[in-house]
N, C-alpha and C. Protein backbone atom coordinates (compact mmCIF):
# COMPACT_ATOMS: atom_id res chain seq x y z
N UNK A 1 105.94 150.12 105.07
CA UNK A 1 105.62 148.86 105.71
C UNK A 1 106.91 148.07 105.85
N UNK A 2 106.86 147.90 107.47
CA UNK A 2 108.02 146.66 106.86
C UNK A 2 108.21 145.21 106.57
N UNK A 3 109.49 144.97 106.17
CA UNK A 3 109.66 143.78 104.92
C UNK A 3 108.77 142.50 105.43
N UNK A 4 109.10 142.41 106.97
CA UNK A 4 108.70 141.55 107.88
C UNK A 4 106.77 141.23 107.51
N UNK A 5 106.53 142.47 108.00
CA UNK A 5 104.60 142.56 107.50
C UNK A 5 104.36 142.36 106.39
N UNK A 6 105.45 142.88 105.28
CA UNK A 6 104.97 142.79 103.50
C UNK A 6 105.13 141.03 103.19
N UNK A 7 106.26 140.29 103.85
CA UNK A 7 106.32 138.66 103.76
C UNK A 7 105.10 138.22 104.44
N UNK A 8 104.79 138.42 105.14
CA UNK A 8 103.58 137.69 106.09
C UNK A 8 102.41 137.98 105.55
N UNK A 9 102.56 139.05 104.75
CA UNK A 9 100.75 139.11 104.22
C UNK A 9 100.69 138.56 103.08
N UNK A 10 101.81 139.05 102.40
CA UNK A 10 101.69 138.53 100.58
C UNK A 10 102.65 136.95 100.43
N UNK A 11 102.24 135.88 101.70
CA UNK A 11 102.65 134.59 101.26
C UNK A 11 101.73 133.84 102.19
N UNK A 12 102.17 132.52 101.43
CA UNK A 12 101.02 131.38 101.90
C UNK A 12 101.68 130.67 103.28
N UNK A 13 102.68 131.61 103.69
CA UNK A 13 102.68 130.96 105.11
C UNK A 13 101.24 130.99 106.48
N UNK A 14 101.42 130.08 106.80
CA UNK A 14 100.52 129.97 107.49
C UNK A 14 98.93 128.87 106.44
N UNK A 15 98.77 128.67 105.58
CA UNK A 15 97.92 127.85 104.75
C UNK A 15 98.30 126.49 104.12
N UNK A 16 97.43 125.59 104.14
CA UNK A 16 97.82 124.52 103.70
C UNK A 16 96.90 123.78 102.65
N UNK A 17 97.31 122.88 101.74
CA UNK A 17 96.17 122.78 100.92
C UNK A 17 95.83 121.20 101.19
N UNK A 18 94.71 121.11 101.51
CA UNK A 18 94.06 120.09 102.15
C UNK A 18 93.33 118.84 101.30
N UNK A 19 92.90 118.12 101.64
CA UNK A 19 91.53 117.46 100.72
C UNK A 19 90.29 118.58 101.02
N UNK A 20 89.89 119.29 101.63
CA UNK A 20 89.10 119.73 102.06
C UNK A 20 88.77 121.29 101.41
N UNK A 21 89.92 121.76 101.36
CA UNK A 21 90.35 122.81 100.73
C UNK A 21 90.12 122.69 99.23
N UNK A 22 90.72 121.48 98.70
CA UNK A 22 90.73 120.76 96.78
C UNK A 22 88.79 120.76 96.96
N UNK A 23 88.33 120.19 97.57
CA UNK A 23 86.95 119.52 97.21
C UNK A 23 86.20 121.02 97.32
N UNK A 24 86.25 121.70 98.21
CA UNK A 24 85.37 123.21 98.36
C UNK A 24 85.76 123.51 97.46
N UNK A 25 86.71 123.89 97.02
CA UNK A 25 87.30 125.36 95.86
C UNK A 25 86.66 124.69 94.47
N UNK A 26 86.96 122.73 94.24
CA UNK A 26 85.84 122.51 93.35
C UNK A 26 84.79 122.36 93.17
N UNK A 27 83.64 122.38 94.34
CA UNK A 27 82.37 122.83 94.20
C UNK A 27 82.05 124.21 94.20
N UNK A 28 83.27 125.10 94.85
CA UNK A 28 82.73 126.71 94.78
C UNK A 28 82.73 127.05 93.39
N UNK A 29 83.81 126.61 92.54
CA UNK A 29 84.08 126.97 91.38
C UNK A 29 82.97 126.37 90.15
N UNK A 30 82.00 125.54 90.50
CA UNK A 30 81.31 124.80 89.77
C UNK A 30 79.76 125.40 89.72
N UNK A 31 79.81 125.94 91.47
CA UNK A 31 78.20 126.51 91.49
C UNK A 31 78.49 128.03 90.95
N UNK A 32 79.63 128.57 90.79
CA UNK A 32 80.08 129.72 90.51
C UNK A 32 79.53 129.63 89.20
N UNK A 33 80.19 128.84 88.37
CA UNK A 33 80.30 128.74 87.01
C UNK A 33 79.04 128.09 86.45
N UNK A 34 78.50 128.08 87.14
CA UNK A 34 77.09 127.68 86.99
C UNK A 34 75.99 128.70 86.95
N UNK A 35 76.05 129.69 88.13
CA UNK A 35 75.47 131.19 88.45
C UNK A 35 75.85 132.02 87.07
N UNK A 36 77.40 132.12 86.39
CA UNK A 36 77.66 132.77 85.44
C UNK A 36 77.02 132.54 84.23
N UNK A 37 76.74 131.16 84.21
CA UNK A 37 76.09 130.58 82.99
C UNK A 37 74.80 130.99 83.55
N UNK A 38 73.96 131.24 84.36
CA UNK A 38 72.72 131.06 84.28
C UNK A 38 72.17 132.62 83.59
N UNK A 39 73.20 133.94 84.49
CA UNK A 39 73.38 134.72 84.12
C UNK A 39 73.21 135.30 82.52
N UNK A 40 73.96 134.80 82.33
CA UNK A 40 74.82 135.00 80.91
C UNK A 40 73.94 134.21 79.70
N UNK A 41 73.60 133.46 79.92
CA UNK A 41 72.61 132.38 79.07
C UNK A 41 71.14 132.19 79.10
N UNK A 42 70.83 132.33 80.32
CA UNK A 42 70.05 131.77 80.56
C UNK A 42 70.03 130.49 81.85
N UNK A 43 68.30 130.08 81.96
CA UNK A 43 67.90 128.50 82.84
C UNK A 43 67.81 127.38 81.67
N UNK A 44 67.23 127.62 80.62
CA UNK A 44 66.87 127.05 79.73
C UNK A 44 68.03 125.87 79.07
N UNK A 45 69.64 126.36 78.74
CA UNK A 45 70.70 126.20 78.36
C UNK A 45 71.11 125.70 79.37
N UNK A 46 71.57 125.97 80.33
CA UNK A 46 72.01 125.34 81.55
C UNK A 46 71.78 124.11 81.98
N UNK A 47 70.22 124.19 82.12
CA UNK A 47 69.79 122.64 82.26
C UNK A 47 68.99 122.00 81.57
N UNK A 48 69.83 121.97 80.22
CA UNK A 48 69.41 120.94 79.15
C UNK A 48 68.88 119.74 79.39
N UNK A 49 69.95 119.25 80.07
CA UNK A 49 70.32 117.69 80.07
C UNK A 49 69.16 117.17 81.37
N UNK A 50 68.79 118.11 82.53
CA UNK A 50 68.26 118.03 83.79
C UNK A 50 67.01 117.75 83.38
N UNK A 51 66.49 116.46 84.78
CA UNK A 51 64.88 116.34 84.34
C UNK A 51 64.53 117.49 85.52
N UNK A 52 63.15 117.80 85.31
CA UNK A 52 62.58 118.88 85.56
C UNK A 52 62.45 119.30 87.45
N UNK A 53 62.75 117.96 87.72
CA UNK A 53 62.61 118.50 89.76
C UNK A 53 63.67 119.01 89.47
N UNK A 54 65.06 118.37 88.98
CA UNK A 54 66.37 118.90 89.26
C UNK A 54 66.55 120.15 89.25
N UNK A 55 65.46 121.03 88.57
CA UNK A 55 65.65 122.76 88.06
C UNK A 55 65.73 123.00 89.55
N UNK A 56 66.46 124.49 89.83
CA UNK A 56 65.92 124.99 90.84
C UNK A 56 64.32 125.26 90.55
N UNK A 57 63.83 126.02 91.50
CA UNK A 57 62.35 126.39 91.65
C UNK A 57 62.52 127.67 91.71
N UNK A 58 62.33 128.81 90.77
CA UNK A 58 62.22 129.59 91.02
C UNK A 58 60.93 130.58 91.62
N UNK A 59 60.78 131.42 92.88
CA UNK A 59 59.49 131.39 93.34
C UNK A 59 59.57 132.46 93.18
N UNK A 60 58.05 132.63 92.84
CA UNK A 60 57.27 134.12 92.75
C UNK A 60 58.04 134.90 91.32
N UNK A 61 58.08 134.18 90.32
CA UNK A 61 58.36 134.67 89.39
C UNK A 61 59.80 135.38 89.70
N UNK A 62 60.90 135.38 89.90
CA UNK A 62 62.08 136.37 90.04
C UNK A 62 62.33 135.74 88.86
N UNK A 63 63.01 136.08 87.78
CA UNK A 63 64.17 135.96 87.06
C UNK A 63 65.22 135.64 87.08
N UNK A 64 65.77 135.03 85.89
CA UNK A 64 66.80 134.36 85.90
C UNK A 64 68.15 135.14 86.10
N UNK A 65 67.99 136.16 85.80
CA UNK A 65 69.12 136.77 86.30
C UNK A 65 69.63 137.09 87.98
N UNK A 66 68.77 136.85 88.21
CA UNK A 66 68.72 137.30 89.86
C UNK A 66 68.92 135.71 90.37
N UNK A 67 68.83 135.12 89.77
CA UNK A 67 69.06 133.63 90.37
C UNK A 67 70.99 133.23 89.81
N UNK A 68 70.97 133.92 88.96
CA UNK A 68 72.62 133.81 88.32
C UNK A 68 73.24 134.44 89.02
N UNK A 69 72.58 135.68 89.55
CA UNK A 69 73.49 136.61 90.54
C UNK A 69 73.72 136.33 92.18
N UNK A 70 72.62 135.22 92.47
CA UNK A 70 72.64 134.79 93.83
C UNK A 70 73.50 133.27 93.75
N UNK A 71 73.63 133.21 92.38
CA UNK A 71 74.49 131.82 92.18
C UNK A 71 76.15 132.09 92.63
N UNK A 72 76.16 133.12 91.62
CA UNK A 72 77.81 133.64 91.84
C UNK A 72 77.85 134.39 93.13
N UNK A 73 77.13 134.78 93.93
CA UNK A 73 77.34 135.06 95.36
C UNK A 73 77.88 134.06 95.93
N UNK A 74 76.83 132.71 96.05
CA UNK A 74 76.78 131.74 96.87
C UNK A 74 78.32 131.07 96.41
N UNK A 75 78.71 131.11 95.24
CA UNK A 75 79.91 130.26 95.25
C UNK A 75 80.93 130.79 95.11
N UNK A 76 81.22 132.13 95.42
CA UNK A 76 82.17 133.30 95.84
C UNK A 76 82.06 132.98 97.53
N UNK A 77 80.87 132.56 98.30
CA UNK A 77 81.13 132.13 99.72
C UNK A 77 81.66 131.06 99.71
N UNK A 78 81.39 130.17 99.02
CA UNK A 78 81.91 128.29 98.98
C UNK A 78 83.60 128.90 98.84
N UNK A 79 83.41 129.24 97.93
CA UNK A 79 85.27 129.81 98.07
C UNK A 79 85.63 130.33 99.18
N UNK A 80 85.25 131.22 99.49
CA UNK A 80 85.86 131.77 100.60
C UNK A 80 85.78 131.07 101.94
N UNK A 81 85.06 130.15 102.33
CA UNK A 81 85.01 128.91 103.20
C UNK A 81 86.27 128.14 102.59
N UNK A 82 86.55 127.91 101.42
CA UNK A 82 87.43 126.85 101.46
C UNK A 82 89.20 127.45 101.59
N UNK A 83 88.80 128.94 101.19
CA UNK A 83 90.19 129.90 101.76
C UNK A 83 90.12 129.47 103.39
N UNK A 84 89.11 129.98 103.91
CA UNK A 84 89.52 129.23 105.94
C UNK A 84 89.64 128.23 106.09
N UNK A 85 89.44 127.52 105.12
CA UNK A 85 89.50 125.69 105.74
C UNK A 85 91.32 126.13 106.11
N UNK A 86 91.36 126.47 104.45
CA UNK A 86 92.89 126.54 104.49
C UNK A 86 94.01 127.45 105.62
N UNK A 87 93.49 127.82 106.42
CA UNK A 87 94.32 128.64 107.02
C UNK A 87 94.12 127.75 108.66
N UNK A 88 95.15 128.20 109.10
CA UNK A 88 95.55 127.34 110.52
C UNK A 88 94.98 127.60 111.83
N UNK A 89 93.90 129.16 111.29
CA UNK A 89 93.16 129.35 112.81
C UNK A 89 91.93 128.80 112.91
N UNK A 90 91.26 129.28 111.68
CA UNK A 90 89.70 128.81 111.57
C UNK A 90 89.50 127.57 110.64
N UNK A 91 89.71 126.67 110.41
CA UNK A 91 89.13 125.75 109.39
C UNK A 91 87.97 125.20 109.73
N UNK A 92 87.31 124.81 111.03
CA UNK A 92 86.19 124.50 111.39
C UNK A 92 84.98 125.57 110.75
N UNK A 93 85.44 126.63 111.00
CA UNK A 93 84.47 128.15 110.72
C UNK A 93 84.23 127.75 109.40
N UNK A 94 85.50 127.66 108.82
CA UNK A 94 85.54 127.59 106.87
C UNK A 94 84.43 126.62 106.27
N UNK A 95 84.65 124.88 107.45
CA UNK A 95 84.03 124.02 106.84
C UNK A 95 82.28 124.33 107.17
N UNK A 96 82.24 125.21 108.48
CA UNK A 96 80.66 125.43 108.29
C UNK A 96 80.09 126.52 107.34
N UNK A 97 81.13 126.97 107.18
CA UNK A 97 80.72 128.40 105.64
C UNK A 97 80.02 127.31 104.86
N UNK A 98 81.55 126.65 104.09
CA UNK A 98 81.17 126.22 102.88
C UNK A 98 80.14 124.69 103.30
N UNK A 99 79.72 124.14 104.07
CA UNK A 99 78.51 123.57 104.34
C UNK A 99 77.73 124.33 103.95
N UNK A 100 77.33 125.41 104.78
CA UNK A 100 75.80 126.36 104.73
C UNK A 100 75.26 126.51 103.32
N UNK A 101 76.53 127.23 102.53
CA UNK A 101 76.84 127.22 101.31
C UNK A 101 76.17 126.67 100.73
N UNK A 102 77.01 125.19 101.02
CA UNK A 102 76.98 124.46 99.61
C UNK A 102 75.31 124.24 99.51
N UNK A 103 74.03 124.25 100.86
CA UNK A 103 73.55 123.84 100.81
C UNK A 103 72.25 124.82 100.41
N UNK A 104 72.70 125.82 100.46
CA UNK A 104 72.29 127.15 100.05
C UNK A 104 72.04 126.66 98.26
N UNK A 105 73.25 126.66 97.81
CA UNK A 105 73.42 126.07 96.47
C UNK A 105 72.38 125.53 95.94
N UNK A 106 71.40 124.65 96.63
CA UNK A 106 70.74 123.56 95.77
C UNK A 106 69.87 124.91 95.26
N UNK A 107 68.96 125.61 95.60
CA UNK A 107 68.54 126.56 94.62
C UNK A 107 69.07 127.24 93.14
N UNK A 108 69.96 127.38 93.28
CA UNK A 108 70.21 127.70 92.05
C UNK A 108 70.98 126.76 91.37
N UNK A 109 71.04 125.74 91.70
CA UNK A 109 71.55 124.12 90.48
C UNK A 109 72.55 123.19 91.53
N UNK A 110 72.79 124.03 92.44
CA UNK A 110 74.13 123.08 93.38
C UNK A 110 75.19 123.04 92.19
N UNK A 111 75.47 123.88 90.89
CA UNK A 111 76.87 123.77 90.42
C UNK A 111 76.60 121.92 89.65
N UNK A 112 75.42 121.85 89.12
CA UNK A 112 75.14 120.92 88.27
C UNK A 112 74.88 119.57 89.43
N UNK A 113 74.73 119.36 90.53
CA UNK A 113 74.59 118.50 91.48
C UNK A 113 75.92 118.26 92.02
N UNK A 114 77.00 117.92 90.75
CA UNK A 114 78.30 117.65 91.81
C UNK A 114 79.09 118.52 92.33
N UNK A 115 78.57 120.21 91.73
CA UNK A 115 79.33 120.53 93.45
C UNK A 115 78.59 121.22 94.21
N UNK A 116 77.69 120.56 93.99
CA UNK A 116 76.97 120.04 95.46
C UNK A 116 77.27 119.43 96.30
N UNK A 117 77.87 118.31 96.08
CA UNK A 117 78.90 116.91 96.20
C UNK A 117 79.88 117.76 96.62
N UNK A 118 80.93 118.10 95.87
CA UNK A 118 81.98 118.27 96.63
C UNK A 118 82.38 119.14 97.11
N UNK A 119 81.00 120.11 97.80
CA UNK A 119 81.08 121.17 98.42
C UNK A 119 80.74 120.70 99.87
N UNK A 120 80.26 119.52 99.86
CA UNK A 120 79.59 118.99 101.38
C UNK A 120 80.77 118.44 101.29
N UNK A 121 81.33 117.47 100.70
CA UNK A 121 82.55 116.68 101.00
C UNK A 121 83.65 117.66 101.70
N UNK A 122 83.93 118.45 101.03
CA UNK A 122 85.14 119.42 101.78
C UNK A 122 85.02 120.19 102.73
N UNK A 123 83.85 120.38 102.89
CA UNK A 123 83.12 121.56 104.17
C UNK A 123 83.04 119.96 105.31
N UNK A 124 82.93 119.33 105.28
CA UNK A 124 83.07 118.11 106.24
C UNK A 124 84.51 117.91 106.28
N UNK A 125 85.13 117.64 105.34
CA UNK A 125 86.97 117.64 105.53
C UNK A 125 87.36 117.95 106.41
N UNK A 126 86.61 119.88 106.31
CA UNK A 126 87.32 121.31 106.81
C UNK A 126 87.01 120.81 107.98
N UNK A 127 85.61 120.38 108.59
CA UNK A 127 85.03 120.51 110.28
C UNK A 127 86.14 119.28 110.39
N UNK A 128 86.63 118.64 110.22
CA UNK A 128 87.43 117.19 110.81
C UNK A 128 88.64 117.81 110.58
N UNK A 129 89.41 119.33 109.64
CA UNK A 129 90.56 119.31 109.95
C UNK A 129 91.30 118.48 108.83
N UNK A 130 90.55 117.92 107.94
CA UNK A 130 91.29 116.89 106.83
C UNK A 130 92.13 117.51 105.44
């Protein structure tokens, strides 16, 4: 490969780090870490503190594991929306990922409500380009 292609792929030219970019990557990372805990722990532990609408709803009986595993999906996409915000061709695309996303999210906790929050905040950033 040459040196030329090996610089251009393995650097952050071309990306910038945004408000938009900061606010996604911290709601992706929150509903993420939220899915892992639900996983890993349990619903029960997770949302201690939550009054009872706040739970997701889980329907038709699925399990909690399958709700931990659609957690860490969903905020492995919030991330990866907030990787396109960051890049200079698509950021509009990025900010409607991590919209869809984030809103996808409220099922399995929205990442404790706030990144819920600041998964809409930055996926709006991204569509304005901020």
């Amino acid at each position: 490969m040459p040196k030329a292609d090996y610089d251009k792929r393995f650097t952050m030219e071309g990306h910038r780090i945004t408000a938009g970019v900061v606010f996604s990557t911290i709601g992706g990372v929150s509903v993420l870490l939220q899915g892992v805990l639900i996983l890993l722990v349990g619903e029960d532990i997770v949302f201690v503190e939550l009054e009872s609408m706040l739970k997701p709803a889980i329907p038709l009986g699925i399990g909690t594991g399958l709700v931990g595993i659609f957690g860490i999906i969903v905020g492995m996409c919030i991330l990866g929306g907030a990787f396109l915000v960051s890049t200079d061709d698509v950021p509009v695309i990025g900010g409607v990922v991590v919209l869809c996303f984030s809103i996808v999210s409220v099922f399995v906790g929205g990442g404790w409500i706030i990144g819920l929050g600041f998964a809409v905040i930055g996926g709006v950033l991204g569509l304005f380009k901020k």
